[in-house]
Each structure stands twice: as structure tokens, then as C-alpha cells.
N, C-alpha and C. Protein backbone atom coordinates (compact mmCIF):
# COMPACT_ATOMS: atom_id res chain seq x y z
N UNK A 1 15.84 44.63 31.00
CA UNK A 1 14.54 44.95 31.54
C UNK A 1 14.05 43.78 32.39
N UNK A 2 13.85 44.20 33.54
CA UNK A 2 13.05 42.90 34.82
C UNK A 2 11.81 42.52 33.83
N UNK A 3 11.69 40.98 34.55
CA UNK A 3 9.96 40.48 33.91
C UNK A 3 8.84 41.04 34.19
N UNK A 4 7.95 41.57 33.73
CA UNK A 4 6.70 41.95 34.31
C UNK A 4 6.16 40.83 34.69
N UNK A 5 5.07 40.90 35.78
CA UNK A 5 4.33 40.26 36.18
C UNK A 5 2.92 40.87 36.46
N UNK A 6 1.99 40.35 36.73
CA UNK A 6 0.32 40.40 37.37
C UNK A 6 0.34 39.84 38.54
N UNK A 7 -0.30 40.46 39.84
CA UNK A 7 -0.15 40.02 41.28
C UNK A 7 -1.54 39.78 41.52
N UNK A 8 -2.02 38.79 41.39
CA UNK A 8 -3.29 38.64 42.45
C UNK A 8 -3.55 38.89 43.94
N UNK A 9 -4.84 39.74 44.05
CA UNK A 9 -4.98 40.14 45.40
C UNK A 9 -5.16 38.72 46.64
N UNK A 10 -4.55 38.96 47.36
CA UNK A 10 -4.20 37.68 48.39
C UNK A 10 -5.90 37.65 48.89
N UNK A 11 -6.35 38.37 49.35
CA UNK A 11 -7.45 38.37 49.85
C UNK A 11 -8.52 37.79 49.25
N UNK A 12 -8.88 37.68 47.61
CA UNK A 12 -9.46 37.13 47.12
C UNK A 12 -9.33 35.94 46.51
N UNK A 13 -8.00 34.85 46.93
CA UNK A 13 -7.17 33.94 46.08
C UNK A 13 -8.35 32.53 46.48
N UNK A 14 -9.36 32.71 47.49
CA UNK A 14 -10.62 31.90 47.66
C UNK A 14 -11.46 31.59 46.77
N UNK A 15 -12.25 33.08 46.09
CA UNK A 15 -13.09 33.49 45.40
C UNK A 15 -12.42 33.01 43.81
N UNK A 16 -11.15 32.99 43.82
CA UNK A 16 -10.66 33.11 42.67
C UNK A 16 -10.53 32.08 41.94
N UNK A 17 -9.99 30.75 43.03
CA UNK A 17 -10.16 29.32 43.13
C UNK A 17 -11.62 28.79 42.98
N UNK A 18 -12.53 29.46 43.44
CA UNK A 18 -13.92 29.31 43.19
C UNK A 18 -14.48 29.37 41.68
N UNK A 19 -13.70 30.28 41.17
CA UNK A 19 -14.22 30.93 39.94
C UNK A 19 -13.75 30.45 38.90
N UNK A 20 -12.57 29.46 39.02
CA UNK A 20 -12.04 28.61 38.63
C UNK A 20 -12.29 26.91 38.55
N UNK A 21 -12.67 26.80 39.43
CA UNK A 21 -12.94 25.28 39.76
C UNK A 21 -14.82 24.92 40.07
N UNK A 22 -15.46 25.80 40.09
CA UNK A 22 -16.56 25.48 39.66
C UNK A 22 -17.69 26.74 38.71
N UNK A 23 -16.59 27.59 38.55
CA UNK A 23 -17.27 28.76 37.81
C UNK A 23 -16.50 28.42 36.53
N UNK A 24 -17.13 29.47 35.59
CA UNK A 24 -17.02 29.74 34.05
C UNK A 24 -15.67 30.08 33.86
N UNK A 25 -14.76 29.77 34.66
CA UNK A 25 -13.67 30.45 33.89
C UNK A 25 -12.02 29.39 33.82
N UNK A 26 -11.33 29.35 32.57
CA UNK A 26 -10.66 28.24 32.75
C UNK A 26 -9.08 28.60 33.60
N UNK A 27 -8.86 29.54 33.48
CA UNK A 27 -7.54 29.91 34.26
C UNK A 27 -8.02 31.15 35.54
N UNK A 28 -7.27 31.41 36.41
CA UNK A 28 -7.07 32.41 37.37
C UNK A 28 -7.02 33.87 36.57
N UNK A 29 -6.15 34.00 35.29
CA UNK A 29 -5.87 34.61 34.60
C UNK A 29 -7.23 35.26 34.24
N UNK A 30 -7.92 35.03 33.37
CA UNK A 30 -8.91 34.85 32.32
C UNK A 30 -10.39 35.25 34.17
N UNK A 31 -10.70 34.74 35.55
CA UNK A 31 -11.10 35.44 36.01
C UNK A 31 -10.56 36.78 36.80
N UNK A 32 -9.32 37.01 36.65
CA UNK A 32 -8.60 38.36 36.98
C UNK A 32 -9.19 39.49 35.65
N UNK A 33 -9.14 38.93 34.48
CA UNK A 33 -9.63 40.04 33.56
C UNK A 33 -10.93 40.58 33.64
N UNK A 34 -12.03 38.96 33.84
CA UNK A 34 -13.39 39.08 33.99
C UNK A 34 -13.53 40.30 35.31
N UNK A 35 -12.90 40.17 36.48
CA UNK A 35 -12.93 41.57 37.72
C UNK A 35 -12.60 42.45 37.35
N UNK A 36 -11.30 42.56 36.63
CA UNK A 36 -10.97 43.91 36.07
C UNK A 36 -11.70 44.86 35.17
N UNK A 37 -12.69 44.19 34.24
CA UNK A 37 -13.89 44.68 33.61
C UNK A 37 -14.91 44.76 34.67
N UNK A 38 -15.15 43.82 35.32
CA UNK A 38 -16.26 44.69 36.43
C UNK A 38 -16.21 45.66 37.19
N UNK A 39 -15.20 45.59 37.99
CA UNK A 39 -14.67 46.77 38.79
C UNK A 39 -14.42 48.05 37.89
N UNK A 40 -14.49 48.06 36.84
CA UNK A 40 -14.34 49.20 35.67
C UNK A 40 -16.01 49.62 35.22
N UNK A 41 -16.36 48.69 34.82
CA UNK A 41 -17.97 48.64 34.37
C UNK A 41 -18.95 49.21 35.65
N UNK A 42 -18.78 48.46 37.19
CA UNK A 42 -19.79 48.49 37.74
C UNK A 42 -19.20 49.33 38.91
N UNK A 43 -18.06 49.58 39.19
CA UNK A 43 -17.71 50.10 40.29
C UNK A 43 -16.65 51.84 39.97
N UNK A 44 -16.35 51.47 38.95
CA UNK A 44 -16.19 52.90 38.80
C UNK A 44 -14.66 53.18 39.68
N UNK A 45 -14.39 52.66 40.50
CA UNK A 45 -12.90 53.49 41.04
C UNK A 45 -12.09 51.88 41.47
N UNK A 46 -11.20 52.33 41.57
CA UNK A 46 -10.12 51.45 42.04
C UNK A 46 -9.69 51.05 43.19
N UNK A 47 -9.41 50.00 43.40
CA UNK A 47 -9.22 49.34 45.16
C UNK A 47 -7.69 49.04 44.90
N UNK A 48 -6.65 49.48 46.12
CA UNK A 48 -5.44 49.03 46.03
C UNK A 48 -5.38 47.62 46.37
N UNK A 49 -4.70 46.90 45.57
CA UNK A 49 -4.49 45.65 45.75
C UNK A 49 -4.55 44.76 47.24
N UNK A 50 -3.39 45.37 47.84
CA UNK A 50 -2.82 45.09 48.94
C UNK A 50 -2.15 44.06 49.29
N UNK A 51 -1.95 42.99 49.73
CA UNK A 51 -0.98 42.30 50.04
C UNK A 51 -1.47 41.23 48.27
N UNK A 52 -0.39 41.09 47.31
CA UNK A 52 0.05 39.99 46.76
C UNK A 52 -0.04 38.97 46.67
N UNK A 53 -0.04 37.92 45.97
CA UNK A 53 -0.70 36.37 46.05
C UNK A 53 0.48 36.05 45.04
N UNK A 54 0.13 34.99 44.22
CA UNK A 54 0.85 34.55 43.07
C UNK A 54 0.85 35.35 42.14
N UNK A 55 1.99 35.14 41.39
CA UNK A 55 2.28 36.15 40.02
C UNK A 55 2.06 35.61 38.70
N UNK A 56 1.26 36.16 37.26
CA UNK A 56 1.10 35.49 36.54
C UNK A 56 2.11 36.75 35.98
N UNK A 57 2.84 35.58 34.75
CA UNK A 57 4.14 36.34 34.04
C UNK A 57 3.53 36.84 32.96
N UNK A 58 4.00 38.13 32.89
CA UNK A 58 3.54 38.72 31.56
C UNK A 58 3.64 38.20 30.33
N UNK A 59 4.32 37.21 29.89
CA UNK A 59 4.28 36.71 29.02
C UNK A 59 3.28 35.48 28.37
N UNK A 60 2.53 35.07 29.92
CA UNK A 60 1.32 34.32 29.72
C UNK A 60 0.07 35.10 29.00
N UNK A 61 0.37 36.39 29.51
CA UNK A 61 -0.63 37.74 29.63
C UNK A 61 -0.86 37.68 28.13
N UNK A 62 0.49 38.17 27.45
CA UNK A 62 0.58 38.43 26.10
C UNK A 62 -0.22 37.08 25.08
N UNK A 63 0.41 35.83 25.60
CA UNK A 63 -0.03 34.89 24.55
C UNK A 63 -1.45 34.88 24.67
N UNK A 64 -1.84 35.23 25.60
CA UNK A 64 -3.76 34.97 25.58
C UNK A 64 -4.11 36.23 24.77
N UNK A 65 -3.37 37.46 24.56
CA UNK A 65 -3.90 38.72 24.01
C UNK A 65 -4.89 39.63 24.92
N UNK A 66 -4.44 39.29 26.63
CA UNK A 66 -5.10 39.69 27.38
C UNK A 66 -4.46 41.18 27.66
N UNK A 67 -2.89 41.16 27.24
CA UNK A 67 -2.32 42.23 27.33
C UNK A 67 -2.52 43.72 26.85
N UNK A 68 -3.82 43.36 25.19
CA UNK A 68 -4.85 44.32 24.83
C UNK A 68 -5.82 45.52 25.69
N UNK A 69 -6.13 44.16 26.50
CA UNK A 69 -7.36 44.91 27.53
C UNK A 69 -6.60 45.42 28.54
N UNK A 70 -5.82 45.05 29.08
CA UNK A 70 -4.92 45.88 29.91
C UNK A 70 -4.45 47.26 29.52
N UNK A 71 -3.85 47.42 28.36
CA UNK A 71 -3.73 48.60 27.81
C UNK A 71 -4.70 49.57 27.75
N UNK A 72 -5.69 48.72 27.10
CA UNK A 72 -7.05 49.38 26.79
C UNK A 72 -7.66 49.86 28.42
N UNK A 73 -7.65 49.56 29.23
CA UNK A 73 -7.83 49.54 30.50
C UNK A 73 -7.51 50.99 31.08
N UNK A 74 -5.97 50.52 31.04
CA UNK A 74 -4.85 52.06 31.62
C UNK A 74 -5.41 53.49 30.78
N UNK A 75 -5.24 53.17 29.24
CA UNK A 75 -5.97 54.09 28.62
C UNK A 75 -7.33 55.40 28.96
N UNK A 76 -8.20 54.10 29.22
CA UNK A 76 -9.39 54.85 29.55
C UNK A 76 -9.29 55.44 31.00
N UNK A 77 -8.42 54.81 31.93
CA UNK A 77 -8.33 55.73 33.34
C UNK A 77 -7.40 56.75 32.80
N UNK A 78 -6.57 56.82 31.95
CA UNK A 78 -5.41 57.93 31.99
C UNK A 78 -5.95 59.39 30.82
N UNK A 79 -5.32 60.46 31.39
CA UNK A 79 -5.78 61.71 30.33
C UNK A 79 -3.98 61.30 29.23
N UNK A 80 -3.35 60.39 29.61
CA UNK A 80 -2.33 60.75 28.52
C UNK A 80 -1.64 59.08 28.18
N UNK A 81 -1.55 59.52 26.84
CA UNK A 81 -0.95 57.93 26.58
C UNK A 81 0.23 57.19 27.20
N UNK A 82 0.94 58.59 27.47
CA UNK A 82 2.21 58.32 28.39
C UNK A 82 2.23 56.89 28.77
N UNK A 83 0.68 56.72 30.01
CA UNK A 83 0.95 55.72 30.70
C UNK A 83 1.29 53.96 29.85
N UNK A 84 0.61 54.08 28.92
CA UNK A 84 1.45 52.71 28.50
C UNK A 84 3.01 52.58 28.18
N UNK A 85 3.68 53.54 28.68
CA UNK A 85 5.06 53.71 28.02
C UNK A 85 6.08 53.43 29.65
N UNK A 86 5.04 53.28 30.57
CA UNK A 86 5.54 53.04 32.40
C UNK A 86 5.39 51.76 32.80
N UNK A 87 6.30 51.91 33.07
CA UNK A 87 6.72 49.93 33.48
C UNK A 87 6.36 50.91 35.67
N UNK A 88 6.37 49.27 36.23
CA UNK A 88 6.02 49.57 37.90
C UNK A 88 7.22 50.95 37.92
N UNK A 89 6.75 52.16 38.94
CA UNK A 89 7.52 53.22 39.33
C UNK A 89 6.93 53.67 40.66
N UNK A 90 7.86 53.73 41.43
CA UNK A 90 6.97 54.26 42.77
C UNK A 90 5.79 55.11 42.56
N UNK A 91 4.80 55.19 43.11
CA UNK A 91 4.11 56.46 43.17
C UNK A 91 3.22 56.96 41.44
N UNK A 92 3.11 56.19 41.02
CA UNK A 92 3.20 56.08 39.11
C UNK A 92 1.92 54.97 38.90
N UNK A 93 1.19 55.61 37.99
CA UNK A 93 -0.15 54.73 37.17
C UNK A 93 0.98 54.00 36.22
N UNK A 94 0.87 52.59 36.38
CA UNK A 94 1.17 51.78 34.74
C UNK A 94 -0.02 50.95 34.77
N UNK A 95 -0.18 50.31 33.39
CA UNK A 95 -1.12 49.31 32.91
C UNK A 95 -1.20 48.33 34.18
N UNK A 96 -0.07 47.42 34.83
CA UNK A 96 -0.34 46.93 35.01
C UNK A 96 -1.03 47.10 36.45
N UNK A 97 -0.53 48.31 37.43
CA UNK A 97 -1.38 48.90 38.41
C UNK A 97 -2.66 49.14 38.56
N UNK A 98 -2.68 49.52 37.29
CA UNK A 98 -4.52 50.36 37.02
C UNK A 98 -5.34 48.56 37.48
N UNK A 99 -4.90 47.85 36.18
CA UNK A 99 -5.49 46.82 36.17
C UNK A 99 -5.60 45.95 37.50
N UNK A 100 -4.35 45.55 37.86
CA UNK A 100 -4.25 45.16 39.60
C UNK A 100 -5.78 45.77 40.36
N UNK A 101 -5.74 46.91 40.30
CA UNK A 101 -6.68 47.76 40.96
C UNK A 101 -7.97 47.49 40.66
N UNK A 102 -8.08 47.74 39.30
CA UNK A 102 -9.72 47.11 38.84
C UNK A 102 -10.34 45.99 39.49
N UNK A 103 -9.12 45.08 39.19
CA UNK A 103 -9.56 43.53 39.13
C UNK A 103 -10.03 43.68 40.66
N UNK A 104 -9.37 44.21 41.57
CA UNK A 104 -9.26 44.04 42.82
C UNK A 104 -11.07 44.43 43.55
N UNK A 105 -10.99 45.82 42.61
CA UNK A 105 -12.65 46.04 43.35
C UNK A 105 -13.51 45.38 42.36
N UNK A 106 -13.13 44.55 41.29
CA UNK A 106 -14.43 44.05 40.51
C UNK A 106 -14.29 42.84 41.73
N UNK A 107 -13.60 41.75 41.64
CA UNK A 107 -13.68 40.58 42.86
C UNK A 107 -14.43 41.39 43.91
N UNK A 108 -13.94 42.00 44.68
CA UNK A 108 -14.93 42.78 45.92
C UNK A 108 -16.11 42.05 45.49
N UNK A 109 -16.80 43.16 44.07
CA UNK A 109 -18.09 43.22 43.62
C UNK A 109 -18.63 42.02 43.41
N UNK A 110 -18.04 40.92 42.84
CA UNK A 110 -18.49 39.88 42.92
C UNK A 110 -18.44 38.87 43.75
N UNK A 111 -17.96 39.12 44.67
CA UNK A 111 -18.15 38.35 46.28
C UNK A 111 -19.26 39.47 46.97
N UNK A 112 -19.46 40.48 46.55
CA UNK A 112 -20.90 40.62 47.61
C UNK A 112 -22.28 40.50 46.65
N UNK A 113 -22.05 40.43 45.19
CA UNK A 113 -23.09 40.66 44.36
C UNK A 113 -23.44 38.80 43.95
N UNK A 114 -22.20 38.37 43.85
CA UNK A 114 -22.72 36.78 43.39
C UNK A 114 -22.39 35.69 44.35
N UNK A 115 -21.69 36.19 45.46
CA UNK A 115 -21.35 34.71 46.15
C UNK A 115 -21.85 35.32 47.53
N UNK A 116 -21.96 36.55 48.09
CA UNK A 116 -22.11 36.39 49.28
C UNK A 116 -24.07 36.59 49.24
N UNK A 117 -24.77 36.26 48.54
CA UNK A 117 -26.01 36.48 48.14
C UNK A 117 -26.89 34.85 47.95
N UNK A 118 -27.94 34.54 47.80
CA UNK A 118 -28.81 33.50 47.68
C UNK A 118 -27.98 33.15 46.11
N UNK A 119 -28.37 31.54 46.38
CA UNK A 119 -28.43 31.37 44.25
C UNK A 119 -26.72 30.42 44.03
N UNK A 120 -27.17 30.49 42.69
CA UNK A 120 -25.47 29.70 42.20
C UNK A 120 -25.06 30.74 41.96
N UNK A 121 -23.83 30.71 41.98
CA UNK A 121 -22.62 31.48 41.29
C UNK A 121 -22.52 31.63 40.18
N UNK A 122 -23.16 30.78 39.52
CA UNK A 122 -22.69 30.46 38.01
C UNK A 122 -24.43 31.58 37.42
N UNK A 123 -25.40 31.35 38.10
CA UNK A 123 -26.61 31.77 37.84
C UNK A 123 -26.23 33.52 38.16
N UNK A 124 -26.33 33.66 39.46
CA UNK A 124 -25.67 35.05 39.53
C UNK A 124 -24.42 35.72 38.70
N UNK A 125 -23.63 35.08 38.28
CA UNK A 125 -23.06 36.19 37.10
C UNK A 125 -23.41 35.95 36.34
N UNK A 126 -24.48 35.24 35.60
CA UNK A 126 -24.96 35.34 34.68
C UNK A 126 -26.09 36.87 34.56
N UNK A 127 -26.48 36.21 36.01
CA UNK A 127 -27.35 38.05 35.74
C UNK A 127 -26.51 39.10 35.97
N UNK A 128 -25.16 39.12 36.38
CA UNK A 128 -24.64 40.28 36.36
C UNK A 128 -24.02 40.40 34.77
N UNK A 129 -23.96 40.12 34.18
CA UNK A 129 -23.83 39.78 32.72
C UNK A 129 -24.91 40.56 32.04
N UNK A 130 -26.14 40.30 32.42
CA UNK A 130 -27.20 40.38 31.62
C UNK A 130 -27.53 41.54 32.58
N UNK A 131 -27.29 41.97 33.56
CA UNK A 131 -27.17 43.92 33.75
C UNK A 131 -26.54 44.54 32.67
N UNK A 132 -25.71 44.00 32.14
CA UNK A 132 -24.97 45.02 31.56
C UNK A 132 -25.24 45.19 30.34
N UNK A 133 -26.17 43.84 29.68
CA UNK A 133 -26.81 44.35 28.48
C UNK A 133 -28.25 44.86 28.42
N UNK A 134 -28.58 45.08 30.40
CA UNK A 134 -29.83 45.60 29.77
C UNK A 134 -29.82 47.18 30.44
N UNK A 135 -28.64 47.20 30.69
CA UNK A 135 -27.86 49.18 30.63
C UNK A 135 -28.58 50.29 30.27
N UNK A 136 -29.01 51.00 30.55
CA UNK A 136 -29.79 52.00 29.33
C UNK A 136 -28.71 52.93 28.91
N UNK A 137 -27.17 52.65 29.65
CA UNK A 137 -26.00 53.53 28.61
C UNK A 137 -25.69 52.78 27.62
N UNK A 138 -25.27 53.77 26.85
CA UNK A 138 -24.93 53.70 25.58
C UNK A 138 -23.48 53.01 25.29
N UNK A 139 -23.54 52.29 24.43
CA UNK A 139 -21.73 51.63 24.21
C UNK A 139 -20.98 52.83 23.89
N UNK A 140 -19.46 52.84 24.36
CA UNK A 140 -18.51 53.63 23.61
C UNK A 140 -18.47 53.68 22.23
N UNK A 141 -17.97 55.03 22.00
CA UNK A 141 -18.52 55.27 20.44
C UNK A 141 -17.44 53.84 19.43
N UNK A 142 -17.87 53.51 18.80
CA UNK A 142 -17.49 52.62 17.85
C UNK A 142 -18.03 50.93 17.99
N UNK A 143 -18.24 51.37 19.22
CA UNK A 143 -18.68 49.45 19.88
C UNK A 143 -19.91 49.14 19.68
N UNK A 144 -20.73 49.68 18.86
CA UNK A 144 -22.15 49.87 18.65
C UNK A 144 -22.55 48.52 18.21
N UNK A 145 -23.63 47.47 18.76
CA UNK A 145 -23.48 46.61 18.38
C UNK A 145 -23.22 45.19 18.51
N UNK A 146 -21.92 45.74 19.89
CA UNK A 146 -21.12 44.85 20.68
C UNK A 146 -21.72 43.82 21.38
N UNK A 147 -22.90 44.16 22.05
CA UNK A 147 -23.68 43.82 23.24
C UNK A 147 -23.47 42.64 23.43
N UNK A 148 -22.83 41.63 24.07
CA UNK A 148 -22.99 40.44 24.35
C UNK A 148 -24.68 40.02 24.39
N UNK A 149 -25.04 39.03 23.69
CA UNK A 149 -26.20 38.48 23.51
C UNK A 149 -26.45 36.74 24.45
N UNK A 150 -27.00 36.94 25.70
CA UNK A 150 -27.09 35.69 26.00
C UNK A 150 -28.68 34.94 25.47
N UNK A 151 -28.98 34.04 25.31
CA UNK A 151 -29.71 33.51 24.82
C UNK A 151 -30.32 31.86 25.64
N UNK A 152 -31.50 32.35 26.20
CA UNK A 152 -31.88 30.88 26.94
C UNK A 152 -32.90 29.89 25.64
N UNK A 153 -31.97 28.84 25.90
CA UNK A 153 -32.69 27.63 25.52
C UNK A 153 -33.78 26.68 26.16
N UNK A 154 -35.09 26.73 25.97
CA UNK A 154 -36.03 25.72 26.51
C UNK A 154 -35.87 24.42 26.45
């Protein structure tokens, strides 16, 4: 079986470096997931990748246990479990496509919602953060509870 990999969208490998080196996040990795939940959360459909950047090896994927949410990911776009059972296939949803895709229009979202806008970066996703806990939808059934809680200190 070939290695899997994760392809970062070339187009955003700026934003990404950004999000890395003076944003909240300690690997490239770890803000590829943070887009892939936004672009899922706030945008609702999927952007094709398009041209490729660097590859993170699936096996980095796994040791962080990021490989969870990926699944969990494909899942909720797919009507059948099938798809976690599809490695890359022409023309074919796998985990790691769906996700590619997410990540791709959550970055979008956060280059026009937190960086191409007034403010820090770091301040602006914080309020895009704190959209999402002040949602008036409801968590998926079992997550009741979940809400990330941010909390300002005086």
C-alpha cells in the first residue's frame, strides 16, 4: 500500500505560515485541521484544493490523533461508511479529499474573515471562535455540553 499523505493548498501556504509563526497554532498541521473545521462549521461546502503545496505524511496525522477528525469529517459529508474504507481513487470521496477540501474553504474563510479585515489575527479568531459558541444551533446530538468556553481575564 503507497503512503498516504495531506496536501496543503498552495495558494494559502502564506496564510498558513502566518498562522503558524505568529498565530495560535504550533504546526501547519494542527492549522490545516483548525480550516477544515471551519470550512465545515461556517461554510458549509467544499473548495477543491487545487494546485498542492507540501505533504504532511499520514503518519504524522495519526500520532497527533488528528486522523479521528478526519474520519469524523468524511463521515458527516458521506450517506455511507463505505467512504472511510477509500484510499485516493479517481473521481471518489476519501477522508482524505473531503478534508483537503474543507480545510481549503475554511483558509478562504479565514483570510477574508480574520486577516483580510481591521484588527489582529490572533483577536479576530478569537471572535470567530466565540461565533460559534454564541450559535443559537444546537450541538450534535451527544456533544451537549461541549461548547468551548473562552473566558476573559481582567
Amino acid at each position: 500500500m503507497a503512503e498516504k499523505f495531506i496536501t496543503r493548498p498552495a495558494k494559502f501556504e502564506k496564510l498558513i505560515d502566518r498562522l503558524t509563526e505568529q498565530g495560535p497554532f504550533e504546526t501547519k498541521q494542527a492549522a490545516m485541521t483548525f480550516a477544515a473545521a471551519v470550512g465545515w462549521y461556517f461554510v458549509r461546502k467544499r473548495d477543491p484544493r487545487g494546485k498542492g503545496s507540501q505533504e504532511i505524511r499520514w503518519n504524522v496525522v495519526e500520532s497527533s490523533n488528528d486522523d479521528a477528525f478526519i474520519h469524523a469529517l468524511a463521515l458527516a459529508e458521506s450517506d455511507s461508511i463505505e467512504i472511510l474504507g477509500r484510499d485516493r481513487q479517481k473521481d471518489e470521496d476519501d477522508p482524505i479529499k473531503v478534508f483537503e477540501e474543507y480545510a481549503t474553504a475554511g483558509f478562504q474563510y479565514i483570510q477574508d474573515k480574520c486577516v483580510d479585515v481591521p484588527g489582529d489575527l490572533l483577536d479576530n479568531l478569537l471572535d470567530l471562535i466565540a461565533e460559534v459558541n454564541t450559535s443559537p444551533s444546537d450541538p450534535p446530538p451527544g456533544l451537549e455540553g461541549y461548547r468551548l468556553k473562552l473566558s476573559t481575564s481582567s
